[in-house]
C-alpha atoms as a PDB file:
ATOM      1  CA  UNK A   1      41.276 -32.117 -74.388  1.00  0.00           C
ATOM      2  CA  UNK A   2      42.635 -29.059 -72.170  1.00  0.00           C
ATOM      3  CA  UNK A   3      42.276 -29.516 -68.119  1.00  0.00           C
ATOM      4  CA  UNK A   4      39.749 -26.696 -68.326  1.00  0.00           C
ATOM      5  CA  UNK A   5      37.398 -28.404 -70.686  1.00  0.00           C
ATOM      6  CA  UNK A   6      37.734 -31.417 -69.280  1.00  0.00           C
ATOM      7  CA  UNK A   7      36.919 -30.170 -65.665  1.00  0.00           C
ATOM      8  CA  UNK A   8      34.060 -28.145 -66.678  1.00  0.00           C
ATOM      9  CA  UNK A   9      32.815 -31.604 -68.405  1.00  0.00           C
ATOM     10  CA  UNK A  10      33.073 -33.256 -65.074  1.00  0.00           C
ATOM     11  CA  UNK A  11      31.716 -30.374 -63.415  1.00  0.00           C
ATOM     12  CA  UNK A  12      28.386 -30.691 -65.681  1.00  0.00           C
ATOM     13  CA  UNK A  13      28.213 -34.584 -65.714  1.00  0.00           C
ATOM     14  CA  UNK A  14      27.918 -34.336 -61.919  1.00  0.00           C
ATOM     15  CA  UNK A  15      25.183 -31.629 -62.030  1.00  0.00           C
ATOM     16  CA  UNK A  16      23.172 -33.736 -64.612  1.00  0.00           C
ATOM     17  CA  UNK A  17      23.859 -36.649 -62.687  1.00  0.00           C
ATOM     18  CA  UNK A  18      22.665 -34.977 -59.214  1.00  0.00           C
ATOM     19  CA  UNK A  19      19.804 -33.227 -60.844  1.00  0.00           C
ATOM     20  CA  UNK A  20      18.792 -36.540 -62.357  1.00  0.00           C
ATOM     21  CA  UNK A  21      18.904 -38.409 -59.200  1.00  0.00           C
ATOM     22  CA  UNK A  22      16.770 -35.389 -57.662  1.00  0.00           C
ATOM     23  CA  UNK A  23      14.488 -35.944 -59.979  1.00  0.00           C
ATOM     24  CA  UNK A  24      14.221 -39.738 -59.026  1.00  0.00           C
ATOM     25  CA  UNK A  25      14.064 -39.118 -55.787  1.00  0.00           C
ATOM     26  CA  UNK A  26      11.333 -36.375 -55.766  1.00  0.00           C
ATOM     27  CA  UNK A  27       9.099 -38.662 -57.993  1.00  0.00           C
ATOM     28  CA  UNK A  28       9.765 -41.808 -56.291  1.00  0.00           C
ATOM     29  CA  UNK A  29       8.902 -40.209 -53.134  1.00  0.00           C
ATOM     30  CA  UNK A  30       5.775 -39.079 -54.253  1.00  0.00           C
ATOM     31  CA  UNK A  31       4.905 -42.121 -55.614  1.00  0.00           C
ATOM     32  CA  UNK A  32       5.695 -43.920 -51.619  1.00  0.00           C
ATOM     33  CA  UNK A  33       3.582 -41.082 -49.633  1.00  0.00           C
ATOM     34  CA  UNK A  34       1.321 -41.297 -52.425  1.00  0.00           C
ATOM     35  CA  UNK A  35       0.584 -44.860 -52.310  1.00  0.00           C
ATOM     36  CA  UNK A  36       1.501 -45.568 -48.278  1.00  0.00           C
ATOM     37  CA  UNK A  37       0.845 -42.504 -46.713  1.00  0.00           C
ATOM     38  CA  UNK A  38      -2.375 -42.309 -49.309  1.00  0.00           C
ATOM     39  CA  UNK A  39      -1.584 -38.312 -49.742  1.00  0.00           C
ATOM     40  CA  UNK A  40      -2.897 -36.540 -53.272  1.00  0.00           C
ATOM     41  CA  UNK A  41      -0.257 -35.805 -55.643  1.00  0.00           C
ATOM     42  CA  UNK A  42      -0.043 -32.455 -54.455  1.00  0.00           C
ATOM     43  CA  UNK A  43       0.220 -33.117 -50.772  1.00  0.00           C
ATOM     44  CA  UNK A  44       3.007 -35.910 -51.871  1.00  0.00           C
ATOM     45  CA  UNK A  45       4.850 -33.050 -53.854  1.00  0.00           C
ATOM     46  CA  UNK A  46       4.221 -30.679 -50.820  1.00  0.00           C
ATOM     47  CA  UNK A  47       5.420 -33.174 -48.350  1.00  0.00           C
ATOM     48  CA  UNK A  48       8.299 -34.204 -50.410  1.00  0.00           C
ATOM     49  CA  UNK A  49       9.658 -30.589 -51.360  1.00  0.00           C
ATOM     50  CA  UNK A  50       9.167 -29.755 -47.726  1.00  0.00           C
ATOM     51  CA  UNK A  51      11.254 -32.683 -46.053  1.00  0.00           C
ATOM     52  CA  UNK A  52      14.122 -33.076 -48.867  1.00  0.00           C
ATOM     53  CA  UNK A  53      14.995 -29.038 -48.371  1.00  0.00           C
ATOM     54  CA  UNK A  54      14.252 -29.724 -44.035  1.00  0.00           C
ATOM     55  CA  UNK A  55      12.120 -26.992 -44.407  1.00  0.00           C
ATOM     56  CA  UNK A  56       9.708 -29.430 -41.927  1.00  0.00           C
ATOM     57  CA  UNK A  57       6.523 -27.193 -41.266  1.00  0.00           C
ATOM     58  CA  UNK A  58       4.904 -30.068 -39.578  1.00  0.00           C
ATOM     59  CA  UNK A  59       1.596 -29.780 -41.217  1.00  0.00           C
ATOM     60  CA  UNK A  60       1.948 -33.242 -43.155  1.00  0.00           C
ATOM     61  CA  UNK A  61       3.678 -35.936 -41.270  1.00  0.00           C
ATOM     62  CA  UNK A  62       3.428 -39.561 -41.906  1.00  0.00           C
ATOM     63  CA  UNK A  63       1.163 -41.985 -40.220  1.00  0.00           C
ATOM     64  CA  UNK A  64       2.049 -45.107 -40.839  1.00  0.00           C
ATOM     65  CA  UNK A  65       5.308 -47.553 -39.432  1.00  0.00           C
ATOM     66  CA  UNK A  66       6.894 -47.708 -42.630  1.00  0.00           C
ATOM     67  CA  UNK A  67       6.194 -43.614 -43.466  1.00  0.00           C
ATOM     68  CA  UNK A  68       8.043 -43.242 -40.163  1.00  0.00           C
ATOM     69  CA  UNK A  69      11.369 -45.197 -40.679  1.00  0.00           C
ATOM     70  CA  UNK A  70      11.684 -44.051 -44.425  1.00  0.00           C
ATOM     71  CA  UNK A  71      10.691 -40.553 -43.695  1.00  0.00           C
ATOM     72  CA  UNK A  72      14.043 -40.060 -42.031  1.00  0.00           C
ATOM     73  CA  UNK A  73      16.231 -41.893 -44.576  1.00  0.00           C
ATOM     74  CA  UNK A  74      14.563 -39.868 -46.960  1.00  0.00           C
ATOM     75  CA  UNK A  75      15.711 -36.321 -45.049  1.00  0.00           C
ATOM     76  CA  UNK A  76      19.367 -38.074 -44.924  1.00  0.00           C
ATOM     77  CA  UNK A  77      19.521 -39.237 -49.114  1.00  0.00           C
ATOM     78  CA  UNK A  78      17.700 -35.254 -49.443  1.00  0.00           C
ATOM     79  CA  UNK A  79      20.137 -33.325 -47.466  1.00  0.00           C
ATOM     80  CA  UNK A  80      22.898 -35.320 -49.613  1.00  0.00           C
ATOM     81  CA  UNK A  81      21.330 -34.199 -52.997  1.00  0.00           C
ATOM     82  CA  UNK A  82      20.489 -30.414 -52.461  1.00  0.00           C
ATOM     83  CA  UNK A  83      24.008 -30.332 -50.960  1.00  0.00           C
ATOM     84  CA  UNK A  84      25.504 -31.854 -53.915  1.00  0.00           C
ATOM     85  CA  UNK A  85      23.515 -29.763 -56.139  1.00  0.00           C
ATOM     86  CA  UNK A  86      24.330 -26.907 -54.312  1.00  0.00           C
ATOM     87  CA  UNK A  87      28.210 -27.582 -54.621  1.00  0.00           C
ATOM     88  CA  UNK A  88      28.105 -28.151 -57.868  1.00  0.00           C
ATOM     89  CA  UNK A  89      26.584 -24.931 -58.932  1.00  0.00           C
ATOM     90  CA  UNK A  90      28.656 -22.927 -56.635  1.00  0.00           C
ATOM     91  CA  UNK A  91      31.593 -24.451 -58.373  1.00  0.00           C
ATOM     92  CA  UNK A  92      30.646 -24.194 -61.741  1.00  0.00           C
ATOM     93  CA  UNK A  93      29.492 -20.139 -60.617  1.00  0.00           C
ATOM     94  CA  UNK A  94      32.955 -19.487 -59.656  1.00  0.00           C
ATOM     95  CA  UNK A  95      34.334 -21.496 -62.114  1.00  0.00           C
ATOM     96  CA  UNK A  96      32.954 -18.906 -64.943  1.00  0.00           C
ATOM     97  CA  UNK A  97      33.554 -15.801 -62.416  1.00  0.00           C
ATOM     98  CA  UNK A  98      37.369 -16.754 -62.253  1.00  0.00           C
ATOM     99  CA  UNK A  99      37.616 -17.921 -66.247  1.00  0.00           C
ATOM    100  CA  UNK A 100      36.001 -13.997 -67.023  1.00  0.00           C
ATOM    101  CA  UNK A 101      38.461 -12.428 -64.551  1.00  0.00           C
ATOM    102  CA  UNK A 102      41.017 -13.974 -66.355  1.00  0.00           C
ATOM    103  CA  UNK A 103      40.080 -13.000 -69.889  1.00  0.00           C
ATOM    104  CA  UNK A 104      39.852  -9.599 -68.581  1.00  0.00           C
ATOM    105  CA  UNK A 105      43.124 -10.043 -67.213  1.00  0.00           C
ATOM    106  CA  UNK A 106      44.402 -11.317 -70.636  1.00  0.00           C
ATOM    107  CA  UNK A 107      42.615  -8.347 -72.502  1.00  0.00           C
ATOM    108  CA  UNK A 108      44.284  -5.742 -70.171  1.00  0.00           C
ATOM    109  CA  UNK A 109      48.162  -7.258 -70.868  1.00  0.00           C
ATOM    110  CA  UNK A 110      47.571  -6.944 -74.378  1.00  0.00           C
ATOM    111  CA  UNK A 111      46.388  -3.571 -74.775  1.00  0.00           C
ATOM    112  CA  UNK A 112      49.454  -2.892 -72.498  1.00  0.00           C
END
């Protein structure tokens, strides 16, 4: 397998594998403020979108002990995820941006 194939392989194993343990995290989070917090689905999924991106409005905050010490390892596993997730998608962006530059490239030495 060429280096490029097998880096854009790893490049989209670690996006499915961050947007999969997104995923896990958004739904098991709902299903703790949900169940300890006693939120609706949709406040969960509010409060949940709101604190993994630190967008924090403050409208929703948890009231109980244990809401209040995983609440914060919560924001610290979030900020990991959206980072990775971000990372990975910048890299895979400029990945294809530099691969088409390249092609052109090719394209314009050949006509030459």
């Amino acid at each position: 397998m060429p280096k490029t194939d097998k880096t854009k392989q790893e490049a989209m194993i670690q996006i499915g594998v961050t947007i999969g343990l997104t995923l896990f995290t958004v739904v098991g989070g709902m299903v703790f403020y949900h169940l300890v917090e006693k939120l609706s689905w949709v406040d969960a999924w509010y409060f949940v979108m709101i604190t993994l991106t630190t967008v924090g409005y403050g409208d929703i905050s948890p009231q109980t002990e244990l809401g209040r010490v995983v609440t914060p390892v919560f924001i610290i596993i979030g900020i990991g995820l959206i980072t990775s997730l971000i990372t990975g998608v910048n890299k895979m962006v400029v990945r294809r941006r530099t691969e088409r530059k390249e092609a052109r490239l090719q394209q314009t030495k050949r006509k030459n």
